[in-house]
Protein backbone atom coordinates (compact mmCIF):
# COMPACT_ATOMS: atom_id res chain seq x y z
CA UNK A 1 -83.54 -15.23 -25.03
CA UNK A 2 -81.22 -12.29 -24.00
CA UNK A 3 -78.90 -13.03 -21.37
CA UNK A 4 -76.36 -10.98 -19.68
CA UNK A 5 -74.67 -13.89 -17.71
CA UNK A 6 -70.87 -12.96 -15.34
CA UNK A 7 -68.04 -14.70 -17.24
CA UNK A 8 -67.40 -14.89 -13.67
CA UNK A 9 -69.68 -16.86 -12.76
CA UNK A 10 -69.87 -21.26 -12.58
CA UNK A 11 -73.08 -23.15 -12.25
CA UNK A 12 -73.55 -26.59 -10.15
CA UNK A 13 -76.64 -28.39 -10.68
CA UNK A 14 -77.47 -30.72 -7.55
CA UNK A 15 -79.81 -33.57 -7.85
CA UNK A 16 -80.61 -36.26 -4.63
CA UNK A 17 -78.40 -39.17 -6.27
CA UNK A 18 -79.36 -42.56 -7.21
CA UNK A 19 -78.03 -45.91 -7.66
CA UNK A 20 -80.26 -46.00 -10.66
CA UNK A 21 -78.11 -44.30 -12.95
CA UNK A 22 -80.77 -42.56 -15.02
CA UNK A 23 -80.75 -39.38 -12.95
CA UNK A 24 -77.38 -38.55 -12.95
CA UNK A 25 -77.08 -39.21 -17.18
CA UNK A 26 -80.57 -36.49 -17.49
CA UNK A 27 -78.50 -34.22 -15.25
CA UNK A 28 -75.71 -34.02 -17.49
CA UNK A 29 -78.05 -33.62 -20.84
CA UNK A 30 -79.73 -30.94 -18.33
CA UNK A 31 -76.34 -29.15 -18.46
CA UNK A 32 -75.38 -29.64 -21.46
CA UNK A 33 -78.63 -27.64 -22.41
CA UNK A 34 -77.89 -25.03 -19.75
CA UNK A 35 -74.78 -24.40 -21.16
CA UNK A 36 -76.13 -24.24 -24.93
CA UNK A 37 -78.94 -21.20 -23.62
CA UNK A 38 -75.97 -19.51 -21.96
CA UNK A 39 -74.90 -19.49 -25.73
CA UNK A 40 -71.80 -21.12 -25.39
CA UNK A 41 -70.50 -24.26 -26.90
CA UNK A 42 -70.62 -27.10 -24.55
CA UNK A 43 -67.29 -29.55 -24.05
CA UNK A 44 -66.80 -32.28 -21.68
CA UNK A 45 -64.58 -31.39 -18.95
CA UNK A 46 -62.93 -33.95 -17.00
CA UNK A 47 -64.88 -36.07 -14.88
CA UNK A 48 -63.93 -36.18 -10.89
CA UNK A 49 -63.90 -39.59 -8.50
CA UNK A 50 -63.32 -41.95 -10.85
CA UNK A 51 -66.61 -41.84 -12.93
CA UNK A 52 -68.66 -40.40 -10.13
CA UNK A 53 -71.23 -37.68 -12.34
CA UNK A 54 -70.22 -34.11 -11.47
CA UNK A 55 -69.00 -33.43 -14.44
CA UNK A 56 -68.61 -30.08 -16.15
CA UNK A 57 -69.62 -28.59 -19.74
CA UNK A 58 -68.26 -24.88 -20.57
CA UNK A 59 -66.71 -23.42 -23.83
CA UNK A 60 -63.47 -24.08 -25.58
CA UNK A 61 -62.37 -20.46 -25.12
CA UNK A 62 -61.03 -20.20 -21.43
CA UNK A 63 -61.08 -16.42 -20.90
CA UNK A 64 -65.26 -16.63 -22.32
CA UNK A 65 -66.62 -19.74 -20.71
CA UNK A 66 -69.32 -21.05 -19.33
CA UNK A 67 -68.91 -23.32 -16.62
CA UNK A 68 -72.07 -25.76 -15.76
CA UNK A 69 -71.61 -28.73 -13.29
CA UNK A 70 -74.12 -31.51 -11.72
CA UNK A 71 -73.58 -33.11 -8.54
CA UNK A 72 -75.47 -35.42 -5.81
CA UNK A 73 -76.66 -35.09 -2.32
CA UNK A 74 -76.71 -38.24 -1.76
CA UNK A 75 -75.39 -41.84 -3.16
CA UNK A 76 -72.20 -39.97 -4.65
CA UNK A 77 -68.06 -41.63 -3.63
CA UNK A 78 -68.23 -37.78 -1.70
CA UNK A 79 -69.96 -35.95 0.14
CA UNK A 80 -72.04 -32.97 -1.42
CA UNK A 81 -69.39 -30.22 0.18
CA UNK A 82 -66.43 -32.26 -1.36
CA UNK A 83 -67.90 -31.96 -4.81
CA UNK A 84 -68.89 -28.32 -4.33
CA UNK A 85 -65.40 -27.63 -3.16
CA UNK A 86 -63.96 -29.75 -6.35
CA UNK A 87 -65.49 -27.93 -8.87
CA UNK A 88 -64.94 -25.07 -7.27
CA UNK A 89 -61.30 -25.25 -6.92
CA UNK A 90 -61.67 -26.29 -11.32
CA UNK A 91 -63.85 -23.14 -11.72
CA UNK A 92 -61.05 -20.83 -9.89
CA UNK A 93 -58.39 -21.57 -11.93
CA UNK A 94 -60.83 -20.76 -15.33
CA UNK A 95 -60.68 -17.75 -13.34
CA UNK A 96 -64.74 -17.97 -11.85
CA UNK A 97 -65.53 -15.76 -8.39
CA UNK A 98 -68.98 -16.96 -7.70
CA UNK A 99 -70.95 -20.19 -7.87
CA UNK A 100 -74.30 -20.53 -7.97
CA UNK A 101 -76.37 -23.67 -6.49
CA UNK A 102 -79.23 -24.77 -8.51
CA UNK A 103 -81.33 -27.23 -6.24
CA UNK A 104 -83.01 -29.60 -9.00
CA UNK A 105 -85.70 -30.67 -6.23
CA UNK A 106 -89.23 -30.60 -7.03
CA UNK A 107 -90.68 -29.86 -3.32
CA UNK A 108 -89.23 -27.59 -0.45
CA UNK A 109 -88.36 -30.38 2.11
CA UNK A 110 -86.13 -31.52 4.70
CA UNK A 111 -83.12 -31.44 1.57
CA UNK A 112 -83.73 -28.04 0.52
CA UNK A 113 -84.26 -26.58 3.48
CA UNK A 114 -81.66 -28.15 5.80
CA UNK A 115 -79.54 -30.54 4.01
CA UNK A 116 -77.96 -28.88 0.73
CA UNK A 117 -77.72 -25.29 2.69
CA UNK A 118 -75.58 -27.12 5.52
CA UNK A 119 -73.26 -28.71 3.10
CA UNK A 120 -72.86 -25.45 0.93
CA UNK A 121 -71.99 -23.89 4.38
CA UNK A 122 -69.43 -26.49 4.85
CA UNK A 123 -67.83 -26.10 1.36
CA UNK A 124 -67.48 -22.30 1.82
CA UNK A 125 -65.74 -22.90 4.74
CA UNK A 126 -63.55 -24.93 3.59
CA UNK A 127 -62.85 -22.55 0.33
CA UNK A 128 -62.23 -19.89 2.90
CA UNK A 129 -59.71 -21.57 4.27
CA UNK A 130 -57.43 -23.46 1.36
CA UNK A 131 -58.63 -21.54 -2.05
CA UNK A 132 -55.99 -19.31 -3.40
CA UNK A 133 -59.23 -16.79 -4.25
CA UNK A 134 -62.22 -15.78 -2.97
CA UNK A 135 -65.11 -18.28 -3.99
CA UNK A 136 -68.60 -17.33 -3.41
CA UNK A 137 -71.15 -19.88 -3.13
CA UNK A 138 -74.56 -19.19 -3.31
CA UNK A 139 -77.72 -21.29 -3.56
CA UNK A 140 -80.64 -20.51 -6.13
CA UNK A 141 -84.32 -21.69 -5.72
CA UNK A 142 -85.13 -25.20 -5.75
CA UNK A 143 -86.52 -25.94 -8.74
CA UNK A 144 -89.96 -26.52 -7.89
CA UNK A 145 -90.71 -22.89 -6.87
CA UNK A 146 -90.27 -21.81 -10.23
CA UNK A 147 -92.85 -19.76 -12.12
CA UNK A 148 -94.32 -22.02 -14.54
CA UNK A 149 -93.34 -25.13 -13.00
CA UNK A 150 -97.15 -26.62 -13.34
CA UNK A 151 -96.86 -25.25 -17.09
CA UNK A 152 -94.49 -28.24 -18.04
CA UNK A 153 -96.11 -30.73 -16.83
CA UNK A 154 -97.16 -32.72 -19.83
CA UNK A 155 -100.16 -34.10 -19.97
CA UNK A 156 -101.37 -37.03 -22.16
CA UNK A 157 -105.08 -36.31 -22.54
CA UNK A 158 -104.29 -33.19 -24.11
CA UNK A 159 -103.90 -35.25 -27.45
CA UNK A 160 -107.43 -35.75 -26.97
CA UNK A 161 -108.82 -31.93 -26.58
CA UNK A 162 -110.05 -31.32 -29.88
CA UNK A 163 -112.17 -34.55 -29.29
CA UNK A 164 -115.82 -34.77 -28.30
CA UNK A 165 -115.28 -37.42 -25.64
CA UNK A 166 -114.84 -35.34 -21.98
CA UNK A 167 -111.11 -35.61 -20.83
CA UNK A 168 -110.86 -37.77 -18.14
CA UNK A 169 -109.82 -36.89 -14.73
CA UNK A 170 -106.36 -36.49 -13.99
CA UNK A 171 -104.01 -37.52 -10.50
CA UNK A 172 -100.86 -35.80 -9.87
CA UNK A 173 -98.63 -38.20 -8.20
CA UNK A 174 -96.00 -36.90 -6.12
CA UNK A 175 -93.45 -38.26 -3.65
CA UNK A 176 -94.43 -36.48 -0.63
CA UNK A 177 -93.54 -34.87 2.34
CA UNK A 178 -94.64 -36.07 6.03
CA UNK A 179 -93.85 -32.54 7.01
CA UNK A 180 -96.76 -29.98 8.01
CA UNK A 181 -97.84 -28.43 4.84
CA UNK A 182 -95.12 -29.84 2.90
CA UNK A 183 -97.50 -30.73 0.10
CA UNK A 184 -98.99 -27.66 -0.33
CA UNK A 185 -96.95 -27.03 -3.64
CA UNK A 186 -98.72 -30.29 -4.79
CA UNK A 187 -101.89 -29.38 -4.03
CA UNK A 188 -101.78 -25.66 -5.51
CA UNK A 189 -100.13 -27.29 -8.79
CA UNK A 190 -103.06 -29.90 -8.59
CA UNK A 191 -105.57 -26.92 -8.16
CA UNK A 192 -103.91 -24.88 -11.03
CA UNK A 193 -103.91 -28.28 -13.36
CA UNK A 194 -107.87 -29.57 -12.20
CA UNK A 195 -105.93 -32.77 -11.19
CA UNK A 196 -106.44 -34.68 -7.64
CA UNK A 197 -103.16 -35.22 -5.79
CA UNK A 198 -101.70 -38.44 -4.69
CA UNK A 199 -98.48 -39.64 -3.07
CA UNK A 200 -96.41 -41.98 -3.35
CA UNK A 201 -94.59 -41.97 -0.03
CA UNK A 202 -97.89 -40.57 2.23
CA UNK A 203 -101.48 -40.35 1.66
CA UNK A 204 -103.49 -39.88 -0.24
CA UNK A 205 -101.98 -42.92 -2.26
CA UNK A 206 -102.91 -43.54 -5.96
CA UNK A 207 -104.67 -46.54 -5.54
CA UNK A 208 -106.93 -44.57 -2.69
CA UNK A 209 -107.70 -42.08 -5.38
CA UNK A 210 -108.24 -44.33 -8.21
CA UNK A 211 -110.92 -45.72 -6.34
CA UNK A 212 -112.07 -42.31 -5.34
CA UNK A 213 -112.70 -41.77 -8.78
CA UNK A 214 -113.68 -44.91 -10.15
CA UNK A 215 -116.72 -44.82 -7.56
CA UNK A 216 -117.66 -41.39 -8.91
CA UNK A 217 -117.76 -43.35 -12.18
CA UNK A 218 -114.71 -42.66 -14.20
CA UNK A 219 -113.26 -45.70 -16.25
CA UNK A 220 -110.52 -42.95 -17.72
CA UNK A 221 -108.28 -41.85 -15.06
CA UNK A 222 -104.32 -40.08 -16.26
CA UNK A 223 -101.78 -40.34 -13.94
CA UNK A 224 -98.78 -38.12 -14.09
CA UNK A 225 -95.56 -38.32 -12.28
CA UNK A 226 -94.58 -35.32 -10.67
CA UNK A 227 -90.84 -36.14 -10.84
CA UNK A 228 -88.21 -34.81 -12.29
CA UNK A 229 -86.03 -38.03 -14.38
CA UNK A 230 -87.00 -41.55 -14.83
CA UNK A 231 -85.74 -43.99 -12.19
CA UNK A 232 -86.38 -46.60 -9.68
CA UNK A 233 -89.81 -44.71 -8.03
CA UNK A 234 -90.86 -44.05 -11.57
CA UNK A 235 -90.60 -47.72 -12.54
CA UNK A 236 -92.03 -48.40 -9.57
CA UNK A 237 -95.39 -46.53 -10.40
CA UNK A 238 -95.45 -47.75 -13.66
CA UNK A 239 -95.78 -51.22 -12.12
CA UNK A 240 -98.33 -49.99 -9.45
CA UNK A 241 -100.36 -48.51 -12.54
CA UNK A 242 -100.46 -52.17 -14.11
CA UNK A 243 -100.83 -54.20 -10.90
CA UNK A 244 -103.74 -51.84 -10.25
CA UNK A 245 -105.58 -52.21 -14.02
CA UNK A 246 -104.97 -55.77 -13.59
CA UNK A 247 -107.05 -55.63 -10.28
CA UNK A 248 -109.37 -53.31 -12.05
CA UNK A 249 -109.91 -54.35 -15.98
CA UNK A 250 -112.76 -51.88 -16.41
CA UNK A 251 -110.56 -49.21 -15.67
CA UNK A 252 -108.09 -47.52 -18.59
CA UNK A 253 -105.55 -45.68 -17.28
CA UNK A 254 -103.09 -43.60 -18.76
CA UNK A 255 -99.82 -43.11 -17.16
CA UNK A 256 -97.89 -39.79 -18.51
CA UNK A 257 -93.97 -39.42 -17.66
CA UNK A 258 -91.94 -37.29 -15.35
CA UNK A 259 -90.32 -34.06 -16.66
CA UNK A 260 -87.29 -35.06 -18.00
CA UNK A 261 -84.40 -33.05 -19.18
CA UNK A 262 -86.79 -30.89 -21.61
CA UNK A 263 -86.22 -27.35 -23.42
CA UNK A 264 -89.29 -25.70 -21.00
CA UNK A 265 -87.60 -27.19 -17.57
CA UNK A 266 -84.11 -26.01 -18.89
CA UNK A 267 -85.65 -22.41 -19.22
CA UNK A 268 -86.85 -22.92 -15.69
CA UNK A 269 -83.45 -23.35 -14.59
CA UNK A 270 -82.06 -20.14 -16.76
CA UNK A 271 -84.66 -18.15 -15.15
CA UNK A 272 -83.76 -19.05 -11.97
CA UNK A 273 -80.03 -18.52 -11.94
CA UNK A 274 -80.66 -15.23 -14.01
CA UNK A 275 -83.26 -13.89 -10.84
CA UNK A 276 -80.37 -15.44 -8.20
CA UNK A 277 -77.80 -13.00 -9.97
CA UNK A 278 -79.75 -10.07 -10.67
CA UNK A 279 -80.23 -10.24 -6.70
CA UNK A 280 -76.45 -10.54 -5.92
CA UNK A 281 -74.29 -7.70 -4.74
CA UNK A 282 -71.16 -7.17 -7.20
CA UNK A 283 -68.04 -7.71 -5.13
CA UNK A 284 -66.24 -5.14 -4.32
């Protein structure tokens, strides 16, 4: 891949948070792989609130680095425009003007629309006011809206397609949104994948749907996670899945796993930041 990336420019990857701390250990793999496709040479940087996950990975070579960091909305010792304004103070002395924002969210709701832009307002205030340069911050695409999203979504009855037997039907589970049309993304990835969406915070739920199915007369059903790291909801589901063939032994079903911090969904991420700084004005 042939990138033209701004010395100048620092990367902050921002996840929800979790008590579980799964999430926050795939973020940092996540960044470690972003900063490997910026072709540069990933080393730990020092980590900030006393073990809390934002942590940096750029290159030895100050005056060419690449600066990637994660951080949390949520469940973090600080608030999400603390951390932004920590690593952006780091990234200013390495000499960095801008920052971009990746959202690692998965649908557009209430956090990507509201939440992370208000505390990325908050942090540039505060820049503006005690940063010895000029720090622009600016936020990328969630995730989610990436082209090719529904491409990584790995599917385990593919290992079957050279095989006689017809696939069975598949259910894309997703958190969900009580927000009006906030699950459309699920339903056109659902549409692009032939799968039948359920949710795990709204209906329809996955039992509702295994049913659904089972009545049409399918003992096969695949259920994939449509999540980005393994955690507490994911362990949750994969309890729900047994609970539910225990309720149901004539039923097999096959239970995939959520992205994860893969090659394809670190791509998605390059591509995203690469389109966010295309778009961006050079300062003057």
């Amino acid at each position: 891949m042939s990138l033209s990336f701004s010395s100048r420019t620092a990367y902050l990857l921002v996840t929800h948070g979790s008590r579980d701390p799964r999430p926050a250990i795939a973020a940092q793999a996540l960044a470690r792989q972003v900063a490997v496709h910026l072709e540069r040479s990933p080393v730990l940087q020092q980590d900030i609130n006393g073990g809390h996950f934002s942590t940096g990975f750029s290159s030895q070579n100050k005056a060419d680095t690449i600066l990637v960091g994660t951080a949390c909305l949520e469940l973090a010792p600080m608030p999400l425009h603390q951390q932004i304004v920590e690593f952006s103070d780091r990234a200013l002395q390495l000499g960095y003007s801008t920052l971009l924002i990746v959202p690692l969210f998965l649908l557009p709701g209430i956090h990507v629309r509201e939440d992370i832009p208000q505390e990325v307002a908050i942090a540039q205030r505060i820049l503006s006011q005690t940063a010895s340069h000029k720090m622009d911050l600016h936020i990328c695409p969630y995730l989610g809206s990436a082209p090719g999203i529904a491409e990584t979504i790995q599917n385990p009855k593919s290992k079957i397609q050279n095989s006689t037997t017809p696939l069975p039907p598949t259910i894309l589970l997703a958190h969900g949104s009580r927000r009006p049309g906030g699950n459309r993304p699920i339903e056109a990835i659902a549409t692009q994948l032939g799968a039948h969406p359920a949710y795990w915070s709204v209906s329809p739920g996955l039992e509702t749907q295994i049913q659904q199915l089972s009545q049409q007369g399918h003992n096969h059903i695949t259920v994939i996670p449509y999540f980005l790291f393994a955690g507490g909801i994911t362990d949750a589901i994969a309890q729900m899945v047994g609970e539910i063939s225990d309720r149901y032994p004539h039923l097999t079903l096959i239970l995939g796993q959520p992205l994860g911090a893969r090659d394809d969904i670190v791509r998605l991420i390059i591509n995203l930041v690469e389109a966010t700084q295309q778009n961006l004005v050079p300062s003057p």
